[in-house]
Structures are given as structure tokens and as C-alpha cells.
N, C-alpha and C. Protein backbone atom coordinates (compact mmCIF):
# COMPACT_ATOMS: atom_id res chain seq x y z
N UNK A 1 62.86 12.32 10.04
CA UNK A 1 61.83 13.23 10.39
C UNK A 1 62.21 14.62 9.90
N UNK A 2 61.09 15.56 9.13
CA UNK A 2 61.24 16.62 9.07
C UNK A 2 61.38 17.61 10.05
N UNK A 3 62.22 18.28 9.78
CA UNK A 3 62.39 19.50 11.00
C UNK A 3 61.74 20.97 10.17
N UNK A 4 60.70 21.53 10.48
CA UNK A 4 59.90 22.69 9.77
C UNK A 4 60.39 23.79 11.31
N UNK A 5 61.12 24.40 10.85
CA UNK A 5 61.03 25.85 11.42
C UNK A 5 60.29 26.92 11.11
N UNK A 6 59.10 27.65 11.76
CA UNK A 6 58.51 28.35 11.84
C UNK A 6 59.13 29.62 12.47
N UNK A 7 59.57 30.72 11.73
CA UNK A 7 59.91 31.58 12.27
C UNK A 7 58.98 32.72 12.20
N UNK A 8 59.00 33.58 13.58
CA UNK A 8 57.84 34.77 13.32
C UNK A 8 58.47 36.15 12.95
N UNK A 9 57.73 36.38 12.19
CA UNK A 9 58.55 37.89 11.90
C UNK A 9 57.85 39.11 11.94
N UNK A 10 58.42 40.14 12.58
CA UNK A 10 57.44 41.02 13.31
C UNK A 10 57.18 41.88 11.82
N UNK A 11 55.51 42.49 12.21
CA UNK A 11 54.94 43.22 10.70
C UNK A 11 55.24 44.63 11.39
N UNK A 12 55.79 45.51 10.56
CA UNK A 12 55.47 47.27 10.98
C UNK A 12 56.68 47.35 9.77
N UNK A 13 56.84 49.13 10.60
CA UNK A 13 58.18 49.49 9.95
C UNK A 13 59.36 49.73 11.06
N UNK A 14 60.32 49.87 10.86
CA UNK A 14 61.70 49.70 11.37
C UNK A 14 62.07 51.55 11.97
N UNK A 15 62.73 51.78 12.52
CA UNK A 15 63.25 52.85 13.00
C UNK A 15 63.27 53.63 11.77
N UNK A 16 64.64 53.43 11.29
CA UNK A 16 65.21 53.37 10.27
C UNK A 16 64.35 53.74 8.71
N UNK A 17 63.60 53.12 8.93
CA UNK A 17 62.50 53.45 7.97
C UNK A 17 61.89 54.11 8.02
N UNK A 18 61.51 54.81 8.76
CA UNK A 18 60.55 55.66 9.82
C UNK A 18 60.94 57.19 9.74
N UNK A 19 62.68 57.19 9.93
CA UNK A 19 62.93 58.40 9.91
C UNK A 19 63.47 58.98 8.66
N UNK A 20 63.73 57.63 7.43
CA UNK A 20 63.83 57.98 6.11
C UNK A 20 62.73 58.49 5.57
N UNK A 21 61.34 58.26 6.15
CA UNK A 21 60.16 58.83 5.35
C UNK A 21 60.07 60.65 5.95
N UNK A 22 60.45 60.62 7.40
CA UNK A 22 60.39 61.80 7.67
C UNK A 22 60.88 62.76 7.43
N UNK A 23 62.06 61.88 6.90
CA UNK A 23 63.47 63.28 6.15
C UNK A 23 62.84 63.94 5.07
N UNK A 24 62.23 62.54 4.19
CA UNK A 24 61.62 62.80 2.45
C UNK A 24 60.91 64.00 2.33
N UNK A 25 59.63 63.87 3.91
CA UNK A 25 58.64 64.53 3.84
C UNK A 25 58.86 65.89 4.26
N UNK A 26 60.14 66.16 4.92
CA UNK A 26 60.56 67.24 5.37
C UNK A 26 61.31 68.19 4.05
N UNK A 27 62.04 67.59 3.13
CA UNK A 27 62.40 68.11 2.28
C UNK A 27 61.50 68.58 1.12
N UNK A 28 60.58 67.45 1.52
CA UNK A 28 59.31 67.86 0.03
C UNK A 28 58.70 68.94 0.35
N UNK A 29 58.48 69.17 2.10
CA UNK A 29 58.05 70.48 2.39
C UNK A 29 58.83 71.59 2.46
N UNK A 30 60.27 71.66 2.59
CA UNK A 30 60.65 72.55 2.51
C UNK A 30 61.20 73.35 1.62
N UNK A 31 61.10 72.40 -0.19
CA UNK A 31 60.89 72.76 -1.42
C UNK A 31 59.44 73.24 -2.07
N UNK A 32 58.58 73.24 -1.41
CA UNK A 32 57.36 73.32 -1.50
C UNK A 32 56.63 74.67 -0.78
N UNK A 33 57.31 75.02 0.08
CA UNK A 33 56.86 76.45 1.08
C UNK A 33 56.94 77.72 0.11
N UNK A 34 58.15 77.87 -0.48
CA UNK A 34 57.97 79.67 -1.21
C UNK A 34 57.15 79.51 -2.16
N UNK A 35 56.68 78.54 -3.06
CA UNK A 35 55.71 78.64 -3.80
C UNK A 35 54.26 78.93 -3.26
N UNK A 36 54.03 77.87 -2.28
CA UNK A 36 52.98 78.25 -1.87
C UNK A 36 52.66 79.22 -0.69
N UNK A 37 53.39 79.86 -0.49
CA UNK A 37 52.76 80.72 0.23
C UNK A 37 53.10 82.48 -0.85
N UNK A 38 53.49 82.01 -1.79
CA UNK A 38 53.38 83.26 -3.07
C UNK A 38 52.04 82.56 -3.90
N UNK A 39 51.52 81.18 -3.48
CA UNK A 39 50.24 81.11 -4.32
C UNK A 39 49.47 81.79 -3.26
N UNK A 40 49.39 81.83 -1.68
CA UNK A 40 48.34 81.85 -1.03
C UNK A 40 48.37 83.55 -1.03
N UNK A 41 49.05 84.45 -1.53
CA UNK A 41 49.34 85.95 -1.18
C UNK A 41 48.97 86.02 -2.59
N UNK A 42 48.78 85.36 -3.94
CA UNK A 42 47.84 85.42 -4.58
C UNK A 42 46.73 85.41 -5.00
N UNK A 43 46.46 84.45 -4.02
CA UNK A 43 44.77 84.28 -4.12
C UNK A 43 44.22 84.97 -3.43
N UNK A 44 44.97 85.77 -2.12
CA UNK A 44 44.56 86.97 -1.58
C UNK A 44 44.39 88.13 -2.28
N UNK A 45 44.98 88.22 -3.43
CA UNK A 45 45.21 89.59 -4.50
C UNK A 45 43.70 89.38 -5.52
N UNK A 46 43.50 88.21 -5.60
CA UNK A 46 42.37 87.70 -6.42
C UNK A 46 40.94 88.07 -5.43
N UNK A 47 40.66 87.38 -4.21
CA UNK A 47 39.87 87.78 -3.44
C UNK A 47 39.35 89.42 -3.29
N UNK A 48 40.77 90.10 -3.29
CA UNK A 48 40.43 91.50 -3.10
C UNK A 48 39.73 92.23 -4.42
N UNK A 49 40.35 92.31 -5.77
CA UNK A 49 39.74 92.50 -6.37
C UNK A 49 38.77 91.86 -7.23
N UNK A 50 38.20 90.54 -6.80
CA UNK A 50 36.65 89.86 -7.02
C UNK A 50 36.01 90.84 -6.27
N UNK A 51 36.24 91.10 -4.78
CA UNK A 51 35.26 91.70 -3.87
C UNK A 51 34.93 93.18 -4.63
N UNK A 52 36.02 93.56 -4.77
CA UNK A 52 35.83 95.18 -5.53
C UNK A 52 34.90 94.94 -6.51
N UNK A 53 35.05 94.11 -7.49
CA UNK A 53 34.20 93.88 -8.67
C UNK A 53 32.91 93.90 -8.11
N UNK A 54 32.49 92.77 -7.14
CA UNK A 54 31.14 92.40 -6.92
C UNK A 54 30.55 94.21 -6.02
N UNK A 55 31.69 95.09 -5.42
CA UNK A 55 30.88 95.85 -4.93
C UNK A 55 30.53 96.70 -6.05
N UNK A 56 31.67 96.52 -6.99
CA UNK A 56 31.03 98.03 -8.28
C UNK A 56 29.45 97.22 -8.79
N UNK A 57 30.07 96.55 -9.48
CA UNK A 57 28.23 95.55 -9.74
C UNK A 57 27.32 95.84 -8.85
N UNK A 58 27.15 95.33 -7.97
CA UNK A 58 25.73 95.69 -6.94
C UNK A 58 25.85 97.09 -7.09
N UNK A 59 26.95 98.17 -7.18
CA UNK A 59 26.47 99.13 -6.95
C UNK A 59 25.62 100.13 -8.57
N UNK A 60 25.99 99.38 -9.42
CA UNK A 60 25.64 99.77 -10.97
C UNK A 60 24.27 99.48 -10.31
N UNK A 61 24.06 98.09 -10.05
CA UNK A 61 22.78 97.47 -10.17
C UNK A 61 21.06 98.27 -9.00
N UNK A 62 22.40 98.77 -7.95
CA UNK A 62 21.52 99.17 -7.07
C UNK A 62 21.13 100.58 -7.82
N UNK A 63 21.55 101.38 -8.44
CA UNK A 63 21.47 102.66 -9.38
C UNK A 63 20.57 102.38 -10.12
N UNK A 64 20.36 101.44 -11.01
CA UNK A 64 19.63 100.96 -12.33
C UNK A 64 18.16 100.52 -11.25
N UNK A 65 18.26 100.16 -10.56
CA UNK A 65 16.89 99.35 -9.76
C UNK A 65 16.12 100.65 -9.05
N UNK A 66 17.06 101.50 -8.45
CA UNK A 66 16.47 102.47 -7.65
C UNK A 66 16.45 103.63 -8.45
N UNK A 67 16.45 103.88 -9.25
CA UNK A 67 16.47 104.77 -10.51
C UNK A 67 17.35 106.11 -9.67
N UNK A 68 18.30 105.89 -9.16
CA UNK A 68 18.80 107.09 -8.47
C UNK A 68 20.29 106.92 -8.56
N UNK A 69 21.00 107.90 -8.33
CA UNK A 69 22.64 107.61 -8.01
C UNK A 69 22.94 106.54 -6.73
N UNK A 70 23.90 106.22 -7.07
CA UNK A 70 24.76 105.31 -6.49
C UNK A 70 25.87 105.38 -6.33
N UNK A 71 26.32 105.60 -5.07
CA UNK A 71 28.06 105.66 -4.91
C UNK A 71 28.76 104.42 -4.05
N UNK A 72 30.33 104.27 -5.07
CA UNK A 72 31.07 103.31 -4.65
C UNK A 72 32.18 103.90 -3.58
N UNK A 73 32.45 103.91 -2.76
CA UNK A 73 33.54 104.40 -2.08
C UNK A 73 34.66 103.42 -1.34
N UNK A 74 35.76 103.04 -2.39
CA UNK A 74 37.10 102.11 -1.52
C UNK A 74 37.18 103.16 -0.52
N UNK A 75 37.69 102.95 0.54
CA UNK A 75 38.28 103.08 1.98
C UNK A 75 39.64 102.77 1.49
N UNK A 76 40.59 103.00 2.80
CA UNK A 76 41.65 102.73 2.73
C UNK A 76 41.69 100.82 2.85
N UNK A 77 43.09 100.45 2.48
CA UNK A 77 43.04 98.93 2.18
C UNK A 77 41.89 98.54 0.79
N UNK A 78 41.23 97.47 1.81
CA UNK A 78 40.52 97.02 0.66
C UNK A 78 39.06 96.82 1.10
N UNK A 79 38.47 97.98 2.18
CA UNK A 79 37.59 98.08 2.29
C UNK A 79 36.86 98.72 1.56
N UNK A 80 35.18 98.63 1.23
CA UNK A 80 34.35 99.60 0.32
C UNK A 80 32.78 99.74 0.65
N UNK A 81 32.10 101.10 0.46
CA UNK A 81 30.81 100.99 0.87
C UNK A 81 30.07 100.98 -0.32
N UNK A 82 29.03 101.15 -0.17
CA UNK A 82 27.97 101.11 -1.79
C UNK A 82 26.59 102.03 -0.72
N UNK A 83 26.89 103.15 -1.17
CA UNK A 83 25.44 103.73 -0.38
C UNK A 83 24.60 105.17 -1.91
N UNK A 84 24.14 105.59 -1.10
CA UNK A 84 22.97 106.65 -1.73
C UNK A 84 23.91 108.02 -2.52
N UNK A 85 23.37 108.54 -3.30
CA UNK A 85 24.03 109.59 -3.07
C UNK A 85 23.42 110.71 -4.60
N UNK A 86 22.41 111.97 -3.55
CA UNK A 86 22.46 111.65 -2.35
C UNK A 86 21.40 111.13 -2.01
N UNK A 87 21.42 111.39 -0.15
CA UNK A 87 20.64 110.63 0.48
C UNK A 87 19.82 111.52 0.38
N UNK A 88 18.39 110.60 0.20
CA UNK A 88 16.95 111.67 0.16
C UNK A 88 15.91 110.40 0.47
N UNK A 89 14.38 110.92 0.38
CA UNK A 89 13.22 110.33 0.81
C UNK A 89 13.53 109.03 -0.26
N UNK A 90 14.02 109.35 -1.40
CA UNK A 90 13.82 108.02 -2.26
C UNK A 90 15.12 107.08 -1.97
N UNK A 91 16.04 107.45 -2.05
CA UNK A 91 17.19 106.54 -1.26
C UNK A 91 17.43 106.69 0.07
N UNK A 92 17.26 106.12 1.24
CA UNK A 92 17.74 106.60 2.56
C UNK A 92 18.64 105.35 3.66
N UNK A 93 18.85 104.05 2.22
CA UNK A 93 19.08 103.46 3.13
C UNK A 93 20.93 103.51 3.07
N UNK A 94 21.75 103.51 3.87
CA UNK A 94 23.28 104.37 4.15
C UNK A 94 24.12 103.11 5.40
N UNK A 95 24.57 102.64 4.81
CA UNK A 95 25.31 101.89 3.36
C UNK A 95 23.98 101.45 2.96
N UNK A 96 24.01 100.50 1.40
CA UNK A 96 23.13 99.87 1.23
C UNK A 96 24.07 98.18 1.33
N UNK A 97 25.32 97.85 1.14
CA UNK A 97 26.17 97.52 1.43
C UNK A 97 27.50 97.95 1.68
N UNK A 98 28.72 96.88 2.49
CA UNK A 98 29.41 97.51 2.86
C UNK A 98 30.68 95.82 3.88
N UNK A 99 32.02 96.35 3.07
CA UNK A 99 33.02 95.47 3.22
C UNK A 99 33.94 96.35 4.00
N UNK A 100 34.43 95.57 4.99
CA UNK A 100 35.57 95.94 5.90
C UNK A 100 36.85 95.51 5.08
N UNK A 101 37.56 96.14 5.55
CA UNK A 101 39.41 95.62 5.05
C UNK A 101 39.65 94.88 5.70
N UNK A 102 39.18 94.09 6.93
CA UNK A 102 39.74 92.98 7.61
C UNK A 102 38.99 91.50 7.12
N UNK A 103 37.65 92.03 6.31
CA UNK A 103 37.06 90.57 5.75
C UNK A 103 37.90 89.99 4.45
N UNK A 104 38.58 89.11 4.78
CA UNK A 104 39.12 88.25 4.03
C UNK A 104 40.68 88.40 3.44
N UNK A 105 40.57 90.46 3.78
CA UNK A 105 42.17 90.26 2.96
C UNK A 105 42.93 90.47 3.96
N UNK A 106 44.09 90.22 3.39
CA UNK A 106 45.15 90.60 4.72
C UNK A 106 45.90 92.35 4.39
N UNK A 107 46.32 92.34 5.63
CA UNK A 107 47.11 94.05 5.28
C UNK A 107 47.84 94.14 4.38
N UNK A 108 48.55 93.05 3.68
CA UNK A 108 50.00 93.18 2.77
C UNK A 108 48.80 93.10 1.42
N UNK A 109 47.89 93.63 1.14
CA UNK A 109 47.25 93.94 0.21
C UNK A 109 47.14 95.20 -0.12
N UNK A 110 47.63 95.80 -1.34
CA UNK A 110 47.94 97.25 -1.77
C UNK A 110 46.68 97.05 -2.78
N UNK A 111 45.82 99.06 -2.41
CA UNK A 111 45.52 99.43 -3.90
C UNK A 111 45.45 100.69 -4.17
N UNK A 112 45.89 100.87 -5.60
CA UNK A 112 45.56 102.26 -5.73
C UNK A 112 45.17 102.35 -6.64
N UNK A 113 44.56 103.83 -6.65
CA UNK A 113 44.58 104.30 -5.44
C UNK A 113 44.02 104.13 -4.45
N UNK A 114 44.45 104.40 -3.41
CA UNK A 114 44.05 104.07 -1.97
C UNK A 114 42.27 104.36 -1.75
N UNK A 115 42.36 105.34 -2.17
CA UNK A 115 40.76 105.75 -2.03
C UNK A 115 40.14 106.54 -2.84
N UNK A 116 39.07 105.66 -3.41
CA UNK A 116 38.79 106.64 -4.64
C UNK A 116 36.62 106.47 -4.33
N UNK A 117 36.11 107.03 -4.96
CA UNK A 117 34.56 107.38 -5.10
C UNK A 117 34.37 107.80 -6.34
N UNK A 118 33.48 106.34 -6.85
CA UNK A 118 32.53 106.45 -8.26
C UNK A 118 31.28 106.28 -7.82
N UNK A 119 30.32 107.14 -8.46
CA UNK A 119 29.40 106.99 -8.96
C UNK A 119 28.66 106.91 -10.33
N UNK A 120 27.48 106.08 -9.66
CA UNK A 120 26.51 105.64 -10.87
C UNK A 120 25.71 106.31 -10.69
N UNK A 121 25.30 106.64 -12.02
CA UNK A 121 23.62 107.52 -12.03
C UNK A 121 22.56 106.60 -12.35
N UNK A 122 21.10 107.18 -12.43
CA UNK A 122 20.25 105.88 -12.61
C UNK A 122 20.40 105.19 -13.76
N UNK A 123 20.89 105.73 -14.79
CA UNK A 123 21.41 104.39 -15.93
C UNK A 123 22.43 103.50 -15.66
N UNK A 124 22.93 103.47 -14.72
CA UNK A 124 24.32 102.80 -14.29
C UNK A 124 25.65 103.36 -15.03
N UNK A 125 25.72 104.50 -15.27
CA UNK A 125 26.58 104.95 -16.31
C UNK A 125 27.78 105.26 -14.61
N UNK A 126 29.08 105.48 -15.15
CA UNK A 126 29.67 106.10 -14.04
C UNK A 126 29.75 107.11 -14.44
N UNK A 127 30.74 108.09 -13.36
CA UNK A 127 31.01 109.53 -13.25
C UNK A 127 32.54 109.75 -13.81
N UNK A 128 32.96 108.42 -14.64
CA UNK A 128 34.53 108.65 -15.27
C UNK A 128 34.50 107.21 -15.85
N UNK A 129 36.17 107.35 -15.94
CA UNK A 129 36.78 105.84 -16.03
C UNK A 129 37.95 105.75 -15.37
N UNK A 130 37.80 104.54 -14.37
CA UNK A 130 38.72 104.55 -12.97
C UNK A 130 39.17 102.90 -13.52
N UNK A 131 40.96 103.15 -12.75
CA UNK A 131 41.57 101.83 -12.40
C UNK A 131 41.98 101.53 -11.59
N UNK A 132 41.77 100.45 -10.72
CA UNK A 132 42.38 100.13 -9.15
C UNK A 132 42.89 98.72 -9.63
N UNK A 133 44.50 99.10 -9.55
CA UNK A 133 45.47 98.08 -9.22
C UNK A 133 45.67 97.28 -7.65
N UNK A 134 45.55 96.44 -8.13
CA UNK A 134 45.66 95.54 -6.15
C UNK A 134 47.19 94.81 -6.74
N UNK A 135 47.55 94.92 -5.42
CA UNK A 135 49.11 93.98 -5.32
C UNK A 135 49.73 93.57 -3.99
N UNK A 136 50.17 92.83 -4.09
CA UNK A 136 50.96 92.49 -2.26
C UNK A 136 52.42 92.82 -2.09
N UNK A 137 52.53 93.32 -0.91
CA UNK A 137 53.63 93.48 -0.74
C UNK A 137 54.29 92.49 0.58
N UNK A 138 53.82 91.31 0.76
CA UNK A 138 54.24 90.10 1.10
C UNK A 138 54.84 89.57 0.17
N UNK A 139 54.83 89.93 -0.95
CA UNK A 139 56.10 89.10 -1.74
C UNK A 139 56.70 89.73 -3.01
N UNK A 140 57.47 89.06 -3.46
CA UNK A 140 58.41 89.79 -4.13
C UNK A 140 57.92 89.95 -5.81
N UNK A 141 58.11 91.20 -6.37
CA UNK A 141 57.29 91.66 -7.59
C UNK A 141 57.19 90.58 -9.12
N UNK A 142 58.16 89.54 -8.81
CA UNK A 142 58.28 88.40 -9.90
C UNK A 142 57.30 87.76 -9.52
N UNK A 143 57.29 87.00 -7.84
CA UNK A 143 56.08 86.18 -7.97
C UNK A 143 54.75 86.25 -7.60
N UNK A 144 54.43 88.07 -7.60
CA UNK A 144 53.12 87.78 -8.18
C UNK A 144 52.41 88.33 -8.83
N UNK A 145 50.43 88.20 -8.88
CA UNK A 145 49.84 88.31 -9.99
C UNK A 145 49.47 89.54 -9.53
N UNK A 146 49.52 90.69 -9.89
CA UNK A 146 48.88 91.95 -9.45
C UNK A 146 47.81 91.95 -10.32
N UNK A 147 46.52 92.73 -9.87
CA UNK A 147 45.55 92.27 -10.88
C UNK A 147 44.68 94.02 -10.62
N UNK A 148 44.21 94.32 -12.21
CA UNK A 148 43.57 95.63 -12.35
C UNK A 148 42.05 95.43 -12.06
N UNK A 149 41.52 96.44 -11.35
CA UNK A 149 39.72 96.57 -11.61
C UNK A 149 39.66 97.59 -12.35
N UNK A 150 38.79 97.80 -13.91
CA UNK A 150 38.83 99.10 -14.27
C UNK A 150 37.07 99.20 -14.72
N UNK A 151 36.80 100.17 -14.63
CA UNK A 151 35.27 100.94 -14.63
C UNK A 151 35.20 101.92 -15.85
N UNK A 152 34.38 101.63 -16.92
CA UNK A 152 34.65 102.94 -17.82
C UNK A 152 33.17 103.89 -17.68
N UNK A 153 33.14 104.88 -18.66
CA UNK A 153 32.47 105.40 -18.28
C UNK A 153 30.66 105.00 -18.61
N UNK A 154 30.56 103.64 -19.12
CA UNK A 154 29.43 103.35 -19.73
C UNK A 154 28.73 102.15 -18.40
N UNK A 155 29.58 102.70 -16.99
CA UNK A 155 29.61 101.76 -15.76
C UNK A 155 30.17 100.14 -16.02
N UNK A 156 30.36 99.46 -17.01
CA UNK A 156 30.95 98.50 -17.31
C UNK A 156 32.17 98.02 -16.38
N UNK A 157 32.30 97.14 -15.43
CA UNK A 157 33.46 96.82 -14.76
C UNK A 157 34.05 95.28 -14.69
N UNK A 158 35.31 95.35 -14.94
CA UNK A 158 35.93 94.32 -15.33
C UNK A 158 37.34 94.40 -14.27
N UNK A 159 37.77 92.77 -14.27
CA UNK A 159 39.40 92.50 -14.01
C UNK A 159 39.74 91.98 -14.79
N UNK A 160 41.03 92.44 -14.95
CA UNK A 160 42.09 92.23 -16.09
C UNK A 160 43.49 91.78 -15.46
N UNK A 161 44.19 91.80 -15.90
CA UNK A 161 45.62 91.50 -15.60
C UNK A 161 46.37 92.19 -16.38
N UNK A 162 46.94 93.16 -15.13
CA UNK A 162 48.04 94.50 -16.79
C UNK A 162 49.55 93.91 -16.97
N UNK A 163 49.49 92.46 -16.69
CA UNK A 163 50.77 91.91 -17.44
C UNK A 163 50.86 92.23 -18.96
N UNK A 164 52.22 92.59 -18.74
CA UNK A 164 52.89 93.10 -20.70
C UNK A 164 52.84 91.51 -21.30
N UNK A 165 53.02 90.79 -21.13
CA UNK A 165 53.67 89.84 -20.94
C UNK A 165 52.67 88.42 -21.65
N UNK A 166 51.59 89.27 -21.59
CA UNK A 166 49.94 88.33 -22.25
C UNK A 166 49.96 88.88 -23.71
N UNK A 167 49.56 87.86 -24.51
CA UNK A 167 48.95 88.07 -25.74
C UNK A 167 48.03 89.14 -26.38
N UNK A 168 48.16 89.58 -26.97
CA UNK A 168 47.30 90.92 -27.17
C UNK A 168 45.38 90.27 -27.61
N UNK A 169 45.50 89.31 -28.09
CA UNK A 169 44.07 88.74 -27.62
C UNK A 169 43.81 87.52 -26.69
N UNK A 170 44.60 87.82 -25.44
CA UNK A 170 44.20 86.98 -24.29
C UNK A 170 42.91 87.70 -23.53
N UNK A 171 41.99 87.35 -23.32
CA UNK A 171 41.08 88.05 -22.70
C UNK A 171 41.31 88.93 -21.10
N UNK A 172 42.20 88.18 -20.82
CA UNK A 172 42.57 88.80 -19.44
C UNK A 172 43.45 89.80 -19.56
N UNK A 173 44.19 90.03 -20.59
CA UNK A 173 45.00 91.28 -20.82
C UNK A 173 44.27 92.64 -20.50
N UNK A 174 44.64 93.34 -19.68
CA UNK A 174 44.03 94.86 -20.27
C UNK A 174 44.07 95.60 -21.08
């Protein structure tokens, strides 16, 4: 007679196994932290000056539409208003927009200068040619992207990147 042993064998994972995955995952994270949190204090540097951009724009645009001046005013940080200027029967509305320094960026966001005021006239032309550098000082000057807003005087506004370090026809160069 055959003798068939059926043995049961339990399904999972083992202790042992368990705390080898946790070690893995602990090391993968803890090779993984200074990068990303010098990407996330980047994309904060990016946020700030997109926002700047979009307020100079609306504010060209609000100039060109309302056939009147238009002023940009950074605040300290990386707050900015977009109102009249001046205020009269044909412009009266004060701000016409308007960003706090606590929406979206954090404090370790530098710019300078700290506070500056352009205006547009009704062609959207500005009143100069201005550059506001943004940068963080959450991290250290190798890893990261500091990034320029510059305005010339034909109201035209752009970000650039004043890395030396870019190709002289990279578009993002300044």
C-alpha cells in the first residue's frame, strides 16, 4: 500500500522576510530624502516665479484692455497686487487682482528685489526694464534652480534661468 503524505504548508511571509523588506524600504528612503526635498524647494522656486509671470501678464493685459495704466506691485516675499494707477472714474477698481505671500510659497522663498513697482501704460509698454531673481534659502546654492523674471521695456515678460552654465542658444538661458 501506498503511503501519500500530504503536508500543509502555511502561505504568507515569514518574520524574517518581513523585516528584510522593511530595512530595503527604509534605506531606499533614506537615500532618496535630500533629493527630494531639494526637488520640492524647487518647484516652490518655479511656482513663485510662474505666479509673478502670470501677475505681470494680466497686468500688461489689464492696461491694453482698459486703455489706462496699470501697476504691478511685488510686496515683500512673494506677494503682488495688479491695480489702477491712477485711480480715477475710468479705472476704480483697487486691486484688480492680487496674491498673498502665504498662497502657495513658503517663507524660504527669496526675491529681489524685495519690492519693486512696474507699470504699464495703455500700450502695455512698461515704465523700465526690471529683473526679479527668486531663490530658496532652504537649501544649499548647488542644489538649486534659482530662476529670473525679467520685464523689458516693450512690457514683454519672461522666465529664464541665469545659469552660466546653459548653452548660449538654450532658450531658457537669459
Amino acid at each position: 500500500m501506498l503511503n501519500t503524505r500530504h503536508e500543509k504548508r502555511e502561505k504568507g511571509f515569514t518574520l524574517i522576510e518581513l523585516m528584510i523588506a522593511i530595512a530595503i524600504l527604509a534605506i531606499a528612503l533614506a537615500l532618496g530624502m535630500p533629493g527630494y526635498q531639494s526637488w520640492i524647494q524647487n518647484t516652490r522656486i518655479r511656482n513663485a516665479a510662474e505666479s509673478m509671470l502670470n501677475g505681470l501678464q494680466a497686468a500688461r493685459m489689464e492696461a491694453v484692455q482698459r486703455n489706462h495704466g496699470i501697476k504691478f506691485e511685488l510686496a515683500a516675499g512673494t506677494g503682488w497686487k495688479v491695480s489702477c494707477e491712477p485711480v480715477d472714474a475710468v479705472c476704480a477698481d483697487d486691486p484688480i487682482q492680487e496674491r498673498t505671500a502665504s498662497e502657495g510659497s513658503s517663507s524660504a522663498i527669496n526675491v529681489d528685489p524685495a519690492a519693486v513697482t512696474i507699470v504699464f501704460n495703455a500700450l502695455g509698454r512698461s515704465d523700465g526694464t526690471y529683473a526679479l531673481d527668486i531663490d530658496s534659502s532652504a537649501v544649499s546654492a548647488s542644489e538649486q534652480r534659482p530662476l529670473r523674471v525679467t520685464v523689458d521695456v516693450g512690457g514683454i515678460s519672461r522666465m529664464c534661468d541665469p545659469d552660466s552654465g546653459l548653452d548660449a542658444s538654450d532658450p531658457r538661458k537669459c
